[in-house]
C-alpha atoms as a PDB file:
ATOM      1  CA  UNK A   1     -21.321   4.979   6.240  1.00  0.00           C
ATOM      2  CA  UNK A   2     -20.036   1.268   5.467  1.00  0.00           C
ATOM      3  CA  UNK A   3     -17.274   2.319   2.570  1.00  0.00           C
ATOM      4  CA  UNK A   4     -16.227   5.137   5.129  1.00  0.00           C
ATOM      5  CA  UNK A   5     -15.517   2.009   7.902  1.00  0.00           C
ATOM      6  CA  UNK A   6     -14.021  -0.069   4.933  1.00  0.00           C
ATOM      7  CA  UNK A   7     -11.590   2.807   3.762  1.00  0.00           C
ATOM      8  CA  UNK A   8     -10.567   3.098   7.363  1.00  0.00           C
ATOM      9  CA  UNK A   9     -10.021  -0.463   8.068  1.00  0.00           C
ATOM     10  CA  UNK A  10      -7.994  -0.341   4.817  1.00  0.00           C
ATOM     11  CA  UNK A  11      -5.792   2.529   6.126  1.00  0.00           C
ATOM     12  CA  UNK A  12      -5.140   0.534   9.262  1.00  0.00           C
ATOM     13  CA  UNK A  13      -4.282  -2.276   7.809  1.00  0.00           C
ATOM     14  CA  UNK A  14      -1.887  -1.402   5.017  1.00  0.00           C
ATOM     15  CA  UNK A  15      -0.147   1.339   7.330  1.00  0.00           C
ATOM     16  CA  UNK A  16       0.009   0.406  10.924  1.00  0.00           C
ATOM     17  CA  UNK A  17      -0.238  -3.726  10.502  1.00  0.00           C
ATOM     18  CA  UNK A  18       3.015  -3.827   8.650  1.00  0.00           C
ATOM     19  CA  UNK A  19       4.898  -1.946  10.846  1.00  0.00           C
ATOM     20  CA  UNK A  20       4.331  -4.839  13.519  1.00  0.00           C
ATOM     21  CA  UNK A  21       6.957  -7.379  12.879  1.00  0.00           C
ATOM     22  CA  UNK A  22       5.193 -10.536  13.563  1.00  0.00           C
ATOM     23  CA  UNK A  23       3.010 -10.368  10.413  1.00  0.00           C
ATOM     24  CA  UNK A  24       6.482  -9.650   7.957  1.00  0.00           C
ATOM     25  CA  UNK A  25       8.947 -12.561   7.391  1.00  0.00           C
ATOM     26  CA  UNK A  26      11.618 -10.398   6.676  1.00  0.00           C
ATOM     27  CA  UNK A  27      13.049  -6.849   8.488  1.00  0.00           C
ATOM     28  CA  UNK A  28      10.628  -4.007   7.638  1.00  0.00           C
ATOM     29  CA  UNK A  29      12.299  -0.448   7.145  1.00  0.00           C
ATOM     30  CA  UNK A  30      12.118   2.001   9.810  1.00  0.00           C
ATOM     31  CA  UNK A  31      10.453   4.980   9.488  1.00  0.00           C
ATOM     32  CA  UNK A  32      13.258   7.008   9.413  1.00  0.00           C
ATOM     33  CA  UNK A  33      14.448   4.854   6.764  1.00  0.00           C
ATOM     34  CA  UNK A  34      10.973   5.062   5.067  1.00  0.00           C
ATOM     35  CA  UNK A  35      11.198   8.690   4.955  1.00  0.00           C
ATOM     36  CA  UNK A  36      14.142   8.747   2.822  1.00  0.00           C
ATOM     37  CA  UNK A  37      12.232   6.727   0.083  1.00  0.00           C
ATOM     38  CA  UNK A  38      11.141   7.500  -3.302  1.00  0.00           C
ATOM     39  CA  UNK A  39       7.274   7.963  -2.647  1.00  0.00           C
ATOM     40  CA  UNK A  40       5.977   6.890  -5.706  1.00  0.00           C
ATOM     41  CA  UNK A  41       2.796   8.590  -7.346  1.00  0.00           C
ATOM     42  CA  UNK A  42       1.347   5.860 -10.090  1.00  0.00           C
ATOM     43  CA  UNK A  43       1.815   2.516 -11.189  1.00  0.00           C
ATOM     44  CA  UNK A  44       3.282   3.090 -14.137  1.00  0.00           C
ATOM     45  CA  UNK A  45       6.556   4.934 -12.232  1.00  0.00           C
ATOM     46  CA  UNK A  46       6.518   2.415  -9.958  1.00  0.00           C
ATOM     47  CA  UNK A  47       6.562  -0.658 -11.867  1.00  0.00           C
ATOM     48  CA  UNK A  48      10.000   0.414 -13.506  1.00  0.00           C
ATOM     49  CA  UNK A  49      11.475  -0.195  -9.768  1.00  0.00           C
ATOM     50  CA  UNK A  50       9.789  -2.890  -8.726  1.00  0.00           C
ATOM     51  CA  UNK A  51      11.957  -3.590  -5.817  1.00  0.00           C
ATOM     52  CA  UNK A  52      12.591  -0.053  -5.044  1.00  0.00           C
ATOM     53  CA  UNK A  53       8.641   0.701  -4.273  1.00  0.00           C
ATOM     54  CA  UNK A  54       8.634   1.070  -0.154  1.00  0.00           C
ATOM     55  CA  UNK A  55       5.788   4.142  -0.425  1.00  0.00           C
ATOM     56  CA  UNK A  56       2.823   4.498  -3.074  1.00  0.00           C
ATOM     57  CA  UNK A  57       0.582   6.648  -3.146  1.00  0.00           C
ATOM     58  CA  UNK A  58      -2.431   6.367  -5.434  1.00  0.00           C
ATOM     59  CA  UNK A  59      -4.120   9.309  -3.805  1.00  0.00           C
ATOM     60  CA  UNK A  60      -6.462  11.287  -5.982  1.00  0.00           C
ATOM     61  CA  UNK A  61      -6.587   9.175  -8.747  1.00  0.00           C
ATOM     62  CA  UNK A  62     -10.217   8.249  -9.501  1.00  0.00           C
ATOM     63  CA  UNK A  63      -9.534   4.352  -8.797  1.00  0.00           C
ATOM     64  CA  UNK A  64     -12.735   2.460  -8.639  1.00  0.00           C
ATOM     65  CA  UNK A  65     -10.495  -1.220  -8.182  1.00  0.00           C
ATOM     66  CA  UNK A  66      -7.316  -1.802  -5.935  1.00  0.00           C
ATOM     67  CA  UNK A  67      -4.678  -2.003  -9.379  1.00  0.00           C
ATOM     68  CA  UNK A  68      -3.752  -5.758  -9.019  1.00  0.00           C
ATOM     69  CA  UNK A  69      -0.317  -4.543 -10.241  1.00  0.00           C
ATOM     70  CA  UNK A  70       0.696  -3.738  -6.347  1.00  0.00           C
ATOM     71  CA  UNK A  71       0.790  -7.739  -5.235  1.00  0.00           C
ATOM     72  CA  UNK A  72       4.149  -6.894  -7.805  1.00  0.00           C
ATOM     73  CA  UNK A  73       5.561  -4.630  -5.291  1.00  0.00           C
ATOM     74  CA  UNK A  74       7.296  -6.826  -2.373  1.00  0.00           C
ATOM     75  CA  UNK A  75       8.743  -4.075  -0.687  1.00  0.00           C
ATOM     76  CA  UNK A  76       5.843  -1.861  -0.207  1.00  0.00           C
ATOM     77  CA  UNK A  77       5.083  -1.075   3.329  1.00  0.00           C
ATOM     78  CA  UNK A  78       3.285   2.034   3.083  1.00  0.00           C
ATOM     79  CA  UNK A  79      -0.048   2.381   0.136  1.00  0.00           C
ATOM     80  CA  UNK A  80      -2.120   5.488   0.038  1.00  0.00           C
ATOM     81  CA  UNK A  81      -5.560   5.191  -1.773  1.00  0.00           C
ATOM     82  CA  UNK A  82      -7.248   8.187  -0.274  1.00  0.00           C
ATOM     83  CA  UNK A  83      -9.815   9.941  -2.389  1.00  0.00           C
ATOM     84  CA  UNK A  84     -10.393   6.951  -4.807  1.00  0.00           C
ATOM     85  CA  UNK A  85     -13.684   5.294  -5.779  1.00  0.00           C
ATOM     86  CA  UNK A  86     -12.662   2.075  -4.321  1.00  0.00           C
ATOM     87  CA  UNK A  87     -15.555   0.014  -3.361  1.00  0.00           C
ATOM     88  CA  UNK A  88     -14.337  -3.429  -1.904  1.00  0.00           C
ATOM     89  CA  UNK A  89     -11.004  -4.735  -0.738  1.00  0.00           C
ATOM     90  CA  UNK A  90      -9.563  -7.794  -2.396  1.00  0.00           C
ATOM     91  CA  UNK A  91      -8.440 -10.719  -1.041  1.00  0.00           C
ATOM     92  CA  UNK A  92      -4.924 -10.838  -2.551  1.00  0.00           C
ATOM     93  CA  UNK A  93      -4.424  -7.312  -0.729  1.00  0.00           C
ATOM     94  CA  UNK A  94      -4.167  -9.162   2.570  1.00  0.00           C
ATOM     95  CA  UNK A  95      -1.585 -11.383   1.516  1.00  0.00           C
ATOM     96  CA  UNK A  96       0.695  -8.693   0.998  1.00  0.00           C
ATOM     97  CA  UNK A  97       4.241  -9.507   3.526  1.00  0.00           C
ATOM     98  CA  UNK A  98       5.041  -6.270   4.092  1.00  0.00           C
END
């Protein structure tokens, strides 16, 4: 019952948090814009565009650990880890801008 309130609190954060503007220094795409954004699928695709990476979605993917390689992506507003293994949230994942 506790990971399912952790996941959740995860979800909130990393998709409706950064939409709010006070908690991003900079100008956060819409979601219109957002829409018309590579969604990328694994870290590996992603971390050939570093600053391209808005969307990623690690659905699915039998993660047991948040991949430190996202604190690369500085653009990423939107991070799907549904259906992982993913125990505990770390703390760098909260320092995220956007």
């Amino acid at each position: 019952m506790m990971m399912n309130r952790t996941k959740l609190l995860f979800l909130f954060l990393v998709t409706i948090l950064p939409s709010l503007s006070v908690f991003s220094q900079k100008k956060l795409k819409t979601a219109d814009q957002l829409a018309k954004t590579t969604i990328y699928k694994s870290i590996v695709e992603a971390g050939l565009s570093k600053k391209r990476v808005y969307i990623l979605n690690l659905d699915n993917q039998k993660l047991n650990v948040v991949p430190e390689d996202i604190a690369k992506f500085k653009n990423l507003q939107e991070l799907y880890p549904r259906n992982n293994n993913i125990a505990f949230l770390p703390d760098w994942l909260f320092e995220l801008k956007s």
